[in-house]
Structures are given as structure tokens and as C-alpha cells.
Protein backbone atom coordinates (compact mmCIF):
# COMPACT_ATOMS: atom_id res chain seq x y z
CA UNK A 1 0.00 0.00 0.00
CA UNK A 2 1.45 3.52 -0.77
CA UNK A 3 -0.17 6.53 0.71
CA UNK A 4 0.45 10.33 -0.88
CA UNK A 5 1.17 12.85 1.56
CA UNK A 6 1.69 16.35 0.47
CA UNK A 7 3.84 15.82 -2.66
CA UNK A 8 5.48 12.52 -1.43
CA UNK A 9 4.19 9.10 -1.07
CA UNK A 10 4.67 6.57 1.36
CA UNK A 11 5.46 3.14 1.14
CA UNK A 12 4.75 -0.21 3.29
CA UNK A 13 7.11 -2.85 3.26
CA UNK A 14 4.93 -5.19 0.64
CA UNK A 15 4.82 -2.51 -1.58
CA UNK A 16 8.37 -1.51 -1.36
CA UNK A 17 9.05 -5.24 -1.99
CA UNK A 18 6.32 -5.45 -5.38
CA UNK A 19 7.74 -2.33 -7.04
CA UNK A 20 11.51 -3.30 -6.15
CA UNK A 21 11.52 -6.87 -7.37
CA UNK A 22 12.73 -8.03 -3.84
CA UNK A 23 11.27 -9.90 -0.48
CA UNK A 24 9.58 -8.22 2.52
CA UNK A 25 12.50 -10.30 4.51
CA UNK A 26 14.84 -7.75 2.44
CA UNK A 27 12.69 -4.73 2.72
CA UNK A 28 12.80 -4.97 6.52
CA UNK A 29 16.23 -6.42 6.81
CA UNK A 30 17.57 -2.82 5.38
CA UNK A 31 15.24 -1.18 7.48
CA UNK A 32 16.51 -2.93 10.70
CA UNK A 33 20.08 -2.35 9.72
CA UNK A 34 19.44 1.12 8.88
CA UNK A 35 20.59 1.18 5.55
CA UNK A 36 17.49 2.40 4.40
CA UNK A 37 15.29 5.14 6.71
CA UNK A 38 11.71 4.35 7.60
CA UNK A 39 9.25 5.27 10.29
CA UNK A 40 7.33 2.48 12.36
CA UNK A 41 3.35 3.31 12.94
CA UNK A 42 1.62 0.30 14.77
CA UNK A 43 2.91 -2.50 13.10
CA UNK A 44 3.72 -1.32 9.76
CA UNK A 45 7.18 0.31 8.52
CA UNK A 46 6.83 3.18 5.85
CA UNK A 47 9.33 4.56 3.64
CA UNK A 48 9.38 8.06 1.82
CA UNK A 49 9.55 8.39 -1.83
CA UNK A 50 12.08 11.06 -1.38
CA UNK A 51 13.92 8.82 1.51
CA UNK A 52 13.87 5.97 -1.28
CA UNK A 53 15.61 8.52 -3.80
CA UNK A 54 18.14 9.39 -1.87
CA UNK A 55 19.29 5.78 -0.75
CA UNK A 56 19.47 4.67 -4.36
CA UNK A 57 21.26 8.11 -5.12
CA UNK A 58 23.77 7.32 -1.82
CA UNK A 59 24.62 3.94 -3.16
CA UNK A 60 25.28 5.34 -6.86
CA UNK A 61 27.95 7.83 -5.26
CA UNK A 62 29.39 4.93 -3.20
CA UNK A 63 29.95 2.59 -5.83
CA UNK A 64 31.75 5.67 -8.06
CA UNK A 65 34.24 6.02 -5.82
């Protein structure tokens, strides 16, 4: 489920997982780990669109160097 907020969206972990091509055990693995930045409400992690961006962008400028 993704839910727009203002001009970003957030993502659950099953969602994240669909549009990535990857488990949920992966999804919440990085978010344990803290590789990737998400918020916890109830029982459900969410991710921003923008937070999302800037991991992929992070690990582009890590693998250049």
C-alpha cells in the first residue's frame, strides 16, 4: 500500500518489496540495519519516496568512488 502525503508518497514494506523486485524479509532487513530510513506506525514500517531517492542516489555515489 502507498499513501500520498503532500507531494510525497509513502510506502509499506509489501509494496516496497512489489515495485523493487525483492522480499519483505529484504525490505525490513535494510530497514533494521538502517541502511534504508523508515518510520514504524503500529505494526507497519513506511518509507518516503524522497527517503527511497536518496538511498538509491547514496549507493550510486558509493559505488563511483
Amino acid at each position: 500500500m502507498s499513501v500520498k502525503i503532500d507531494l510525497d508518497t509513502l510506502y509499506d514494506v509489501s509494496k516496497l518489496a512489489e515495485i523493487l523486485g525483492v522480499t519483505q524479509k529484504t525490505i525490513r532487513k535494510l530497514l533494521g540495519e538502517g541502511s534504508l530510513k523508515g518510520k514504524k506506525l503500529g505494526k507497519k514500517w513506511y518509507v518516503a519516496g524522497s527517503v527511497l531517492k536518496l538511498y538509491f542516489e547514496e549507493e550510486t555515489t558509493s559505488h563511483k568512488k
